[in-house]
C-alpha atoms as a PDB file:
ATOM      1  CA  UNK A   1     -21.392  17.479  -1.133  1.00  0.00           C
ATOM      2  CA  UNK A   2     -24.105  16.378   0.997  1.00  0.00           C
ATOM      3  CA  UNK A   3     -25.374  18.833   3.694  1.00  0.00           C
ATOM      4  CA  UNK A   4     -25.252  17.472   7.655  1.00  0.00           C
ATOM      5  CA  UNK A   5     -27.960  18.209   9.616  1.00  0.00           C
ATOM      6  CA  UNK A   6     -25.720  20.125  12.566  1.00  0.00           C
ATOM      7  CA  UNK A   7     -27.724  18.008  15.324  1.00  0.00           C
ATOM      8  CA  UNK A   8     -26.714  14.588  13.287  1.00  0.00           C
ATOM      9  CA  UNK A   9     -23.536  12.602  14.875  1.00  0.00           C
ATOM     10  CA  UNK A  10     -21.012  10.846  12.299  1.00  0.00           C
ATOM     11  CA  UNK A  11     -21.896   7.815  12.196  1.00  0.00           C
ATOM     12  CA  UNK A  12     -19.241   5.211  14.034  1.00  0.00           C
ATOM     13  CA  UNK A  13     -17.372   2.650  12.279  1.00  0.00           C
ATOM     14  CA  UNK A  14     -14.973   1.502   9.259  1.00  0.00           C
ATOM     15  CA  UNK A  15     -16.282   1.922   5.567  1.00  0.00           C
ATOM     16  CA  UNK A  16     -13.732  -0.190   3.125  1.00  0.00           C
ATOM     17  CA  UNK A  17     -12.740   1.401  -0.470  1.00  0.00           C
ATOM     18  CA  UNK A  18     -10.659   0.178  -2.959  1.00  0.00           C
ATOM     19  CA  UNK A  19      -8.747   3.262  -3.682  1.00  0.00           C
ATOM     20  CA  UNK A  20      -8.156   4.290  -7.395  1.00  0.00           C
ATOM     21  CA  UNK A  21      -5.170   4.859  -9.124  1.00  0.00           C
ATOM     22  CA  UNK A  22      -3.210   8.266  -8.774  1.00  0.00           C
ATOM     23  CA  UNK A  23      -5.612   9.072  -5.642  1.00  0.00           C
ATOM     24  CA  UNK A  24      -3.445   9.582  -2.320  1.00  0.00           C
ATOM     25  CA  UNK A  25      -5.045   7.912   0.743  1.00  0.00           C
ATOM     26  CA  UNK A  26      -5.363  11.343   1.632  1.00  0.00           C
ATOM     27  CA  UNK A  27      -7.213  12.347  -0.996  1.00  0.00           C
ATOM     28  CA  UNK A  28      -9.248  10.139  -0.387  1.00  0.00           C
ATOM     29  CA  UNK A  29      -9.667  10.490   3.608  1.00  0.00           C
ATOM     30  CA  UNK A  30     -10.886  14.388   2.261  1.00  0.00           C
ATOM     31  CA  UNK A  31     -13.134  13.315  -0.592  1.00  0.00           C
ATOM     32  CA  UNK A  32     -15.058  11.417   1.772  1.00  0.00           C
ATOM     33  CA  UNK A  33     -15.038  13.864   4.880  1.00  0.00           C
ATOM     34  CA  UNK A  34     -15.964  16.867   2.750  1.00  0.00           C
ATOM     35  CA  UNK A  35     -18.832  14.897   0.986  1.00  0.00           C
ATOM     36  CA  UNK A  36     -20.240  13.686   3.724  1.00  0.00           C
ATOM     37  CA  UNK A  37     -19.855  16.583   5.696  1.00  0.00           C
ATOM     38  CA  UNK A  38     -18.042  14.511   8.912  1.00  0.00           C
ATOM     39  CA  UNK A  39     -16.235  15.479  11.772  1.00  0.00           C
ATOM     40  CA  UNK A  40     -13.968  12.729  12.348  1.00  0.00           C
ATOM     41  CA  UNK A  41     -12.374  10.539   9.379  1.00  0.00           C
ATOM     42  CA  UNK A  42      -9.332   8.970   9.269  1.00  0.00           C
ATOM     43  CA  UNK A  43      -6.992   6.225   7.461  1.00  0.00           C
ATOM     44  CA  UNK A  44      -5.698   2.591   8.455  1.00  0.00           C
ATOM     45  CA  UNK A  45      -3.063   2.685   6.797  1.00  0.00           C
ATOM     46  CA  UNK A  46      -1.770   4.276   3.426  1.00  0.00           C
ATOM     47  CA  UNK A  47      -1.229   3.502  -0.114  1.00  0.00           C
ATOM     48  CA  UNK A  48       1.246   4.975  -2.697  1.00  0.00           C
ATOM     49  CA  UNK A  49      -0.848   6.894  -5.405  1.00  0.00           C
ATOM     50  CA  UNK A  50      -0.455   4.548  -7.795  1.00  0.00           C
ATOM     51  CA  UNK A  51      -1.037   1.673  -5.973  1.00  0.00           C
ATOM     52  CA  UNK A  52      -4.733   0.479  -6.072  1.00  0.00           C
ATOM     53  CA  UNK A  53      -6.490  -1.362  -3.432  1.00  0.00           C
ATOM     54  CA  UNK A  54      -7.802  -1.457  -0.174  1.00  0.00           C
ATOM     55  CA  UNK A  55      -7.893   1.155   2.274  1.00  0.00           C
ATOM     56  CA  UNK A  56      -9.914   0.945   5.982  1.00  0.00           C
ATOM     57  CA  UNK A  57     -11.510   4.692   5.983  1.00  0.00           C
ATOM     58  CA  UNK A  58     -12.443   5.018   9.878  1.00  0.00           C
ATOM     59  CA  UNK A  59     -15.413   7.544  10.642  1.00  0.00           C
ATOM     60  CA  UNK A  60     -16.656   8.831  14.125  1.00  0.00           C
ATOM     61  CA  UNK A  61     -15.231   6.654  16.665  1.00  0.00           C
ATOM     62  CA  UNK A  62     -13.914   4.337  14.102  1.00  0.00           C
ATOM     63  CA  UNK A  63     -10.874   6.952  14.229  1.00  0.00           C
ATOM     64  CA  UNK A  64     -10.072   5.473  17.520  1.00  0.00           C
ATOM     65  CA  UNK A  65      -9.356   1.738  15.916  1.00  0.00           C
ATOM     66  CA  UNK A  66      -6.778   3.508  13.833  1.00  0.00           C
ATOM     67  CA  UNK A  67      -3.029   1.320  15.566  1.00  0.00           C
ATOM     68  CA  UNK A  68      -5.193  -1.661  15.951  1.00  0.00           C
ATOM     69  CA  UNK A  69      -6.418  -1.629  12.286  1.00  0.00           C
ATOM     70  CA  UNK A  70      -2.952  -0.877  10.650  1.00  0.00           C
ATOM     71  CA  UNK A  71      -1.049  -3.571  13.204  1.00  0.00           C
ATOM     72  CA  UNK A  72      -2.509  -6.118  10.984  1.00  0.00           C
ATOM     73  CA  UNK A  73      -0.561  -8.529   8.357  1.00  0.00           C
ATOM     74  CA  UNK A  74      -1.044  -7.249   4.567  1.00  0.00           C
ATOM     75  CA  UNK A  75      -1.250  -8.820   1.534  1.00  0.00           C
ATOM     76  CA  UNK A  76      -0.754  -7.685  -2.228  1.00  0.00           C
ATOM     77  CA  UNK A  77      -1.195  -8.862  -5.398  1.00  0.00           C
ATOM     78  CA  UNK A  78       1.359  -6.762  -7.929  1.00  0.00           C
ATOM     79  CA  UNK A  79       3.650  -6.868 -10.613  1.00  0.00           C
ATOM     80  CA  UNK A  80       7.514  -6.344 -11.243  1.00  0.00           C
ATOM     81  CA  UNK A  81      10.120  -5.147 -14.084  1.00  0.00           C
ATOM     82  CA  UNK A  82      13.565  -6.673 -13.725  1.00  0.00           C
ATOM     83  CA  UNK A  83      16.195  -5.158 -15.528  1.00  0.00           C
ATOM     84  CA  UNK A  84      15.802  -2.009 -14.323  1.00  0.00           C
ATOM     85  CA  UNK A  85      16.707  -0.080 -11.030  1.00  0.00           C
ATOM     86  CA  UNK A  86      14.877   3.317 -10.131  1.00  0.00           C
ATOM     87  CA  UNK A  87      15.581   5.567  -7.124  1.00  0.00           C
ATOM     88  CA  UNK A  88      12.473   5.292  -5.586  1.00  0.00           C
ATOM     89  CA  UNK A  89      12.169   1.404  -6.518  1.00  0.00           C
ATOM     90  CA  UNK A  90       9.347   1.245  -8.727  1.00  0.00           C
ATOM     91  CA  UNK A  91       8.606   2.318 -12.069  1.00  0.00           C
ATOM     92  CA  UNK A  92       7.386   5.902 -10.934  1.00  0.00           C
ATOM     93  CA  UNK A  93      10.901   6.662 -10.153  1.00  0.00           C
ATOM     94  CA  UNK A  94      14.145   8.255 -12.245  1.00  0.00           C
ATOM     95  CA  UNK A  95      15.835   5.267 -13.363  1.00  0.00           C
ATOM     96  CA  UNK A  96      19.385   4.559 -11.966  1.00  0.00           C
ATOM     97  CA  UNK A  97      20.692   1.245 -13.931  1.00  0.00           C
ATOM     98  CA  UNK A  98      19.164  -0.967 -16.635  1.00  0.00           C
ATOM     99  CA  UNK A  99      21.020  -4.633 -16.973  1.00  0.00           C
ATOM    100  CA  UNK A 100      20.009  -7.430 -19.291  1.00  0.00           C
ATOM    101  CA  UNK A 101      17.664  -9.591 -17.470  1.00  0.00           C
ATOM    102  CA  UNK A 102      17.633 -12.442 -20.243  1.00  0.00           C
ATOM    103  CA  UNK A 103      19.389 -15.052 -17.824  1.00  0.00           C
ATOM    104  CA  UNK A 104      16.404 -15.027 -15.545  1.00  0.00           C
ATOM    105  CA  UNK A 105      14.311 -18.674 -15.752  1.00  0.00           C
ATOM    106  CA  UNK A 106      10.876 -19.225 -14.049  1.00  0.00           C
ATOM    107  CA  UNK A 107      12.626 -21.969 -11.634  1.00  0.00           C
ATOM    108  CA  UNK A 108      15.431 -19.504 -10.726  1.00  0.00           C
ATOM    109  CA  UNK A 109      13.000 -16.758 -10.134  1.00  0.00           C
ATOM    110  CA  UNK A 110      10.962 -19.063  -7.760  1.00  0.00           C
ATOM    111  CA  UNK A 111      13.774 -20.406  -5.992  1.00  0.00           C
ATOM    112  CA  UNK A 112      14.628 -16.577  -5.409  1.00  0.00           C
ATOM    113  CA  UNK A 113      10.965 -15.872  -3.869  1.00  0.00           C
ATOM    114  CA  UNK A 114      11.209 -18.690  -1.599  1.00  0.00           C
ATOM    115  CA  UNK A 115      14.469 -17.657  -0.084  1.00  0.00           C
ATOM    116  CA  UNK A 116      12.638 -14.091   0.471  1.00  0.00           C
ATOM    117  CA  UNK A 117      10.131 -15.859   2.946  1.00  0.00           C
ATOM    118  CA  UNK A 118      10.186 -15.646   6.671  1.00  0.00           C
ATOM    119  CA  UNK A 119      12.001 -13.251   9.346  1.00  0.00           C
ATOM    120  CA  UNK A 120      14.331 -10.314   7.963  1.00  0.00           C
ATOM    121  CA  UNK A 121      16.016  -6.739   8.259  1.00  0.00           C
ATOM    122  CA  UNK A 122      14.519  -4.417   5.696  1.00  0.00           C
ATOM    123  CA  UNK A 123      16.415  -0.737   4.547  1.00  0.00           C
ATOM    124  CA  UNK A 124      13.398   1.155   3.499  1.00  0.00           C
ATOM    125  CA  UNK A 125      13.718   3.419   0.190  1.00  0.00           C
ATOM    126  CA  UNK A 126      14.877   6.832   0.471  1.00  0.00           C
ATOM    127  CA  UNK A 127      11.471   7.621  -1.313  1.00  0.00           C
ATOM    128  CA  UNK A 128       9.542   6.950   1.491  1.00  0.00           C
ATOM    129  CA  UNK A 129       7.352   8.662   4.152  1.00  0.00           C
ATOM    130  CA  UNK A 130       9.763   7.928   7.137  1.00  0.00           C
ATOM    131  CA  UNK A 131      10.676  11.292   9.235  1.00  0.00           C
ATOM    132  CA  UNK A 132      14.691  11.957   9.827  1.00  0.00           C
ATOM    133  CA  UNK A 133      14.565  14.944  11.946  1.00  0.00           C
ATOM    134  CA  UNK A 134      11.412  15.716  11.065  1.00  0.00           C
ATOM    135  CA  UNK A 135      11.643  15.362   7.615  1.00  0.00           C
ATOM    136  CA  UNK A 136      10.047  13.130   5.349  1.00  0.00           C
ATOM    137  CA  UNK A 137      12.789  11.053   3.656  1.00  0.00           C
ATOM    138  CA  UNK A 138      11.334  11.566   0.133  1.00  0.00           C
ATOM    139  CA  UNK A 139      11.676  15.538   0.234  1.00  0.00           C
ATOM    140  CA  UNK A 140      15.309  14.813   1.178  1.00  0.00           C
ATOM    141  CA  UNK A 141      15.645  12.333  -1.701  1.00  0.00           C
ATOM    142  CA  UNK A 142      14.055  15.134  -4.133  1.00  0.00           C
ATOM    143  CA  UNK A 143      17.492  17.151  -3.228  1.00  0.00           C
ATOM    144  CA  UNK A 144      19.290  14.445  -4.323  1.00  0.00           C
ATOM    145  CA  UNK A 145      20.388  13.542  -0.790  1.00  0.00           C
ATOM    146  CA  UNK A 146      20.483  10.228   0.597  1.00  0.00           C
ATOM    147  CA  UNK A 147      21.061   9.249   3.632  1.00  0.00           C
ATOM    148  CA  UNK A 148      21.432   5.993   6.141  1.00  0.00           C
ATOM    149  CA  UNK A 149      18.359   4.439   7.155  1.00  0.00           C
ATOM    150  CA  UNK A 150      17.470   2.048  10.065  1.00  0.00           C
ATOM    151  CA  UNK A 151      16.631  -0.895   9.146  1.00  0.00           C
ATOM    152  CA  UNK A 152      13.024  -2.604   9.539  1.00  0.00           C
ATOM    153  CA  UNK A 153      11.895  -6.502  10.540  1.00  0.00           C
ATOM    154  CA  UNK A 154       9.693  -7.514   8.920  1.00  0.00           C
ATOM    155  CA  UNK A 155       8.104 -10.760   8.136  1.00  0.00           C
ATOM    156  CA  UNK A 156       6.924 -12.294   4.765  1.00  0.00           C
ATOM    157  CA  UNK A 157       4.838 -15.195   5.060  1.00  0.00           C
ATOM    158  CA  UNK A 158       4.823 -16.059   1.480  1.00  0.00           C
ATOM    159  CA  UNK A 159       5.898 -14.526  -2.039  1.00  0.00           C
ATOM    160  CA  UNK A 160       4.547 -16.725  -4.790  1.00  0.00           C
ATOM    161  CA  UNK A 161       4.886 -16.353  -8.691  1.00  0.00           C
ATOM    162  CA  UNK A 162       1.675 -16.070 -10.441  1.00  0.00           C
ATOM    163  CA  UNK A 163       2.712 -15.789 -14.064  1.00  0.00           C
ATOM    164  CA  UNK A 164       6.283 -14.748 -15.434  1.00  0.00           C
ATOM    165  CA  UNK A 165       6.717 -13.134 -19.454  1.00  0.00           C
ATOM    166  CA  UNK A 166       9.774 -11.809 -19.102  1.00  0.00           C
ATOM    167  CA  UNK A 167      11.040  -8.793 -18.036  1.00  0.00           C
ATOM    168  CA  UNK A 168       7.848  -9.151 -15.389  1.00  0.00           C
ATOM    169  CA  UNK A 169       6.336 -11.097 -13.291  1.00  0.00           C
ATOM    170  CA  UNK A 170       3.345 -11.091 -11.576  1.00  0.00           C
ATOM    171  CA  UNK A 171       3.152 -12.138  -7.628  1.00  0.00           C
ATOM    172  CA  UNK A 172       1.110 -12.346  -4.623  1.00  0.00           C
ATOM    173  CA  UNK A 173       2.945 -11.548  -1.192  1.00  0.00           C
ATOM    174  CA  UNK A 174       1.482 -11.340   2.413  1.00  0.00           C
ATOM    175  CA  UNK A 175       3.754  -9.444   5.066  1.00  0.00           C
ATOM    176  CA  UNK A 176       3.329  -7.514   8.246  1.00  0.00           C
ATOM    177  CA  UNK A 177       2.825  -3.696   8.552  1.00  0.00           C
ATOM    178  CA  UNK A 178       5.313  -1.195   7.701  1.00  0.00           C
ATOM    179  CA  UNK A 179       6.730  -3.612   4.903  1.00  0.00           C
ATOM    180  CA  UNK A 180       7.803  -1.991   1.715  1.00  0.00           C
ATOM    181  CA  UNK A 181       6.842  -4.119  -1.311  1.00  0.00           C
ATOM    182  CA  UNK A 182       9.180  -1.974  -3.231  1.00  0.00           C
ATOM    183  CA  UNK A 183      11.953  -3.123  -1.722  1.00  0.00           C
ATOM    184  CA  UNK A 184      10.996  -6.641  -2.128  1.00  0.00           C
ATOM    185  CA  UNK A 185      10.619  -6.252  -5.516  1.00  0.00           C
ATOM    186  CA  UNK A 186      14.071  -4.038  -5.731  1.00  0.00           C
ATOM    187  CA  UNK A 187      16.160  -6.783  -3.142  1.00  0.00           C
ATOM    188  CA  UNK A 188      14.978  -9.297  -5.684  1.00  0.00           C
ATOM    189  CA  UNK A 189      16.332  -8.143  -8.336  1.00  0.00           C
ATOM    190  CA  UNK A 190      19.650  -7.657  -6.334  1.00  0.00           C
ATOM    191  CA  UNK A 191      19.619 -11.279  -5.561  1.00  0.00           C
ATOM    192  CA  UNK A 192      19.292 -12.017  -9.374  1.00  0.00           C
ATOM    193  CA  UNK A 193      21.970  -9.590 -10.500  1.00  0.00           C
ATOM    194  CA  UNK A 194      19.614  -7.302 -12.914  1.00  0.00           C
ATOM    195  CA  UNK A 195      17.908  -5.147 -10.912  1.00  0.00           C
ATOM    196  CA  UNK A 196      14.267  -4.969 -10.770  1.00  0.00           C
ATOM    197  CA  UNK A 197      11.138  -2.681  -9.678  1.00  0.00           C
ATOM    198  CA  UNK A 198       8.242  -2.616  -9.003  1.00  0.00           C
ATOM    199  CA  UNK A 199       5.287  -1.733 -11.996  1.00  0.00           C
ATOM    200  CA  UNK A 200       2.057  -2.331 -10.195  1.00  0.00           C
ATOM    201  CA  UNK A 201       0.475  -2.931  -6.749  1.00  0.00           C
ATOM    202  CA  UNK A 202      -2.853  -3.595  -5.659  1.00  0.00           C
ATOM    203  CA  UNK A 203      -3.907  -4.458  -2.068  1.00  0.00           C
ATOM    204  CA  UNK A 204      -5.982  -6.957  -1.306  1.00  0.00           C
ATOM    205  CA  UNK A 205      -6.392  -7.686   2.344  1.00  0.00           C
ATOM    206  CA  UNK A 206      -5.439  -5.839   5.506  1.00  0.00           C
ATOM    207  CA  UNK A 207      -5.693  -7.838   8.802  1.00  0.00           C
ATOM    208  CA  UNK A 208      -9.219  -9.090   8.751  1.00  0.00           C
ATOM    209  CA  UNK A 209     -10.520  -6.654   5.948  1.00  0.00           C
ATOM    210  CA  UNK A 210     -10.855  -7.936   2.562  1.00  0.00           C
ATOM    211  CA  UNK A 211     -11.408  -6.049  -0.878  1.00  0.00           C
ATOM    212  CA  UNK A 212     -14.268  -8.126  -1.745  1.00  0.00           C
ATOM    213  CA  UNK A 213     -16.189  -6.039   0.913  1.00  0.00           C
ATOM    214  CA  UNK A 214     -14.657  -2.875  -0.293  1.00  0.00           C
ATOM    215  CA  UNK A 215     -16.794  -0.249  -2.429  1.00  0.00           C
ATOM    216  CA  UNK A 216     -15.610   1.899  -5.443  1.00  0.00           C
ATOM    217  CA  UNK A 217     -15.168   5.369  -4.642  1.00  0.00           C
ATOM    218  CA  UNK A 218     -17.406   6.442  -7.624  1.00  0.00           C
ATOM    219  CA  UNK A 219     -19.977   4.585  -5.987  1.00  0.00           C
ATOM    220  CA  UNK A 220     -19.430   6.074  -2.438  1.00  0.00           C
ATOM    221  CA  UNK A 221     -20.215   9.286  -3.827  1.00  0.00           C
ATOM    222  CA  UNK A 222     -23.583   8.349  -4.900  1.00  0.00           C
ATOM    223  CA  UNK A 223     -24.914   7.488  -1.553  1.00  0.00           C
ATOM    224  CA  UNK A 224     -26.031   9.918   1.397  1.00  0.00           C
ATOM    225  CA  UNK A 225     -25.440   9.581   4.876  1.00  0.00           C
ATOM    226  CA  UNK A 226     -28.008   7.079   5.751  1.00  0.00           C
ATOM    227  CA  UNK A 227     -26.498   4.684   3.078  1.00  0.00           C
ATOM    228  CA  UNK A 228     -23.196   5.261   4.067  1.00  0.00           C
ATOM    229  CA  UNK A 229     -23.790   4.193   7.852  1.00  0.00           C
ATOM    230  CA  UNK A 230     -25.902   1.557   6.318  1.00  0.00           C
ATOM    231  CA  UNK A 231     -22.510   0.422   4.024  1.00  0.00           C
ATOM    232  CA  UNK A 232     -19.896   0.488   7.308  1.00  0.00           C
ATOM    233  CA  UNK A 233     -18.585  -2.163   9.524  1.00  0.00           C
ATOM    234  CA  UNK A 234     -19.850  -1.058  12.674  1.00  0.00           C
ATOM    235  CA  UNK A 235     -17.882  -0.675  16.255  1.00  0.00           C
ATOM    236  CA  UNK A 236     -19.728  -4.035  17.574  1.00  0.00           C
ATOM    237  CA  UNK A 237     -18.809  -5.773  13.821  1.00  0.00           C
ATOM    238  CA  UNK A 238     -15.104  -4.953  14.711  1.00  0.00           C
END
């Protein structure tokens, strides 16, 4: 933990990490603030723990970019299991139904993507943040409840194959906010008639923000405060 001088502001801006696995965005959002000793930090938008990638911390008045920075389009690279159905749509979940996924060929699987593209209604996952009443669908889920959900548009401007050994696949998909890749993974299998999840995801870009420019949270925690406004995107940057 570095110590603030109590006279010193945050500094103001956007510092990009690539979150690590099995980290919450939170987690991270509280690593940083308590290291650094700062008043205001926030998030532009979250990750599931074991999803890996970018995520837009926002210091000082950075915290004020926080709708415009998650409005922007996403895109992920990731990988998915078919044959198998969880409740929560990805591998971290209790699984519901296993089918034999053997009839699956690379040109049906791409034909499948391709139909995936463009304007659509998404039903997110019961294992999901989303509030009903105040409560966060996943803690209902946990009871074994499920209930109706309202579904999402969305749009996916592409979902391309990248390498397929079956059961999995690996794939690269660009969508707006507020899309669950889950459930594109999960609606895909559907569409296939084996069932599929998702195994790994990894963000790569969020609206203009790119993991290239992203720094490893080991790293982060090397620096002190003059490095770390020295490593943000500042307010006139943005």
């Amino acid at each position: 933990m570095r110590k603030r001088n109590p006279h010193q502001p945050d500094p103001d801006g956007v510092l990009l990490i690539d979150k690590p696995q099995e980290w919450t965005s939170h987690d991270a959002v509280a690593k940083i603030r308590n290291f650094f000793q700062l008043n205001k930090v926030g998030h532009g938008g979250t990750l599931d723990p074991n999803a890996t990638g970018l995520i837009a911390i926002l210091i000082g008045r950075g915290t004020k970019l926080s709708q415009r920075v998650m409005s922007g389009d996403k895109t992920y690279e990731g990988e998915i299991l078919f044959g198998v159905e969880t409740n929560s749509q990805d591998t971290d979940g209790e699984i519901v139904a296993e089918k034999d996924p053997s009839g699956i060929t690379e040109e049906l699987l791409r034909k499948e993507m391709r139909a995936a593209v463009g304007d659509q209604m998404q039903v997110p996952p019961m294992v999901s943040a989303i509030k009903k009443d105040g409560v966060p669908l996943y803690k209902l889920a946990r009871k074994g409840q499920e209930i109706e959900r309202e579904p999402r548009f969305v749009h996916i401007y592409k979902f391309t194959l990248d390498s397929f050994e079956p059961p999995r696949a690996t794939f690269e998909v660009k969508c707006t906010k507020g899309t669950y890749v889950r459930t594109i993974a999960h609606d895909l299998g559907q569409r296939l008639g084996c069932g599929a999840c998702l195994s790994q995801l990894r963000r790569t870009q969020s609206g203009n923000f790119d993991i290239s420019k992203a720094w490893k949270l080991d790293e982060i925690l090397t620096w002190d405060r003059d490095q770390l406004a020295a490593n943000m995107i500042s307010m006139d940057q943005i």
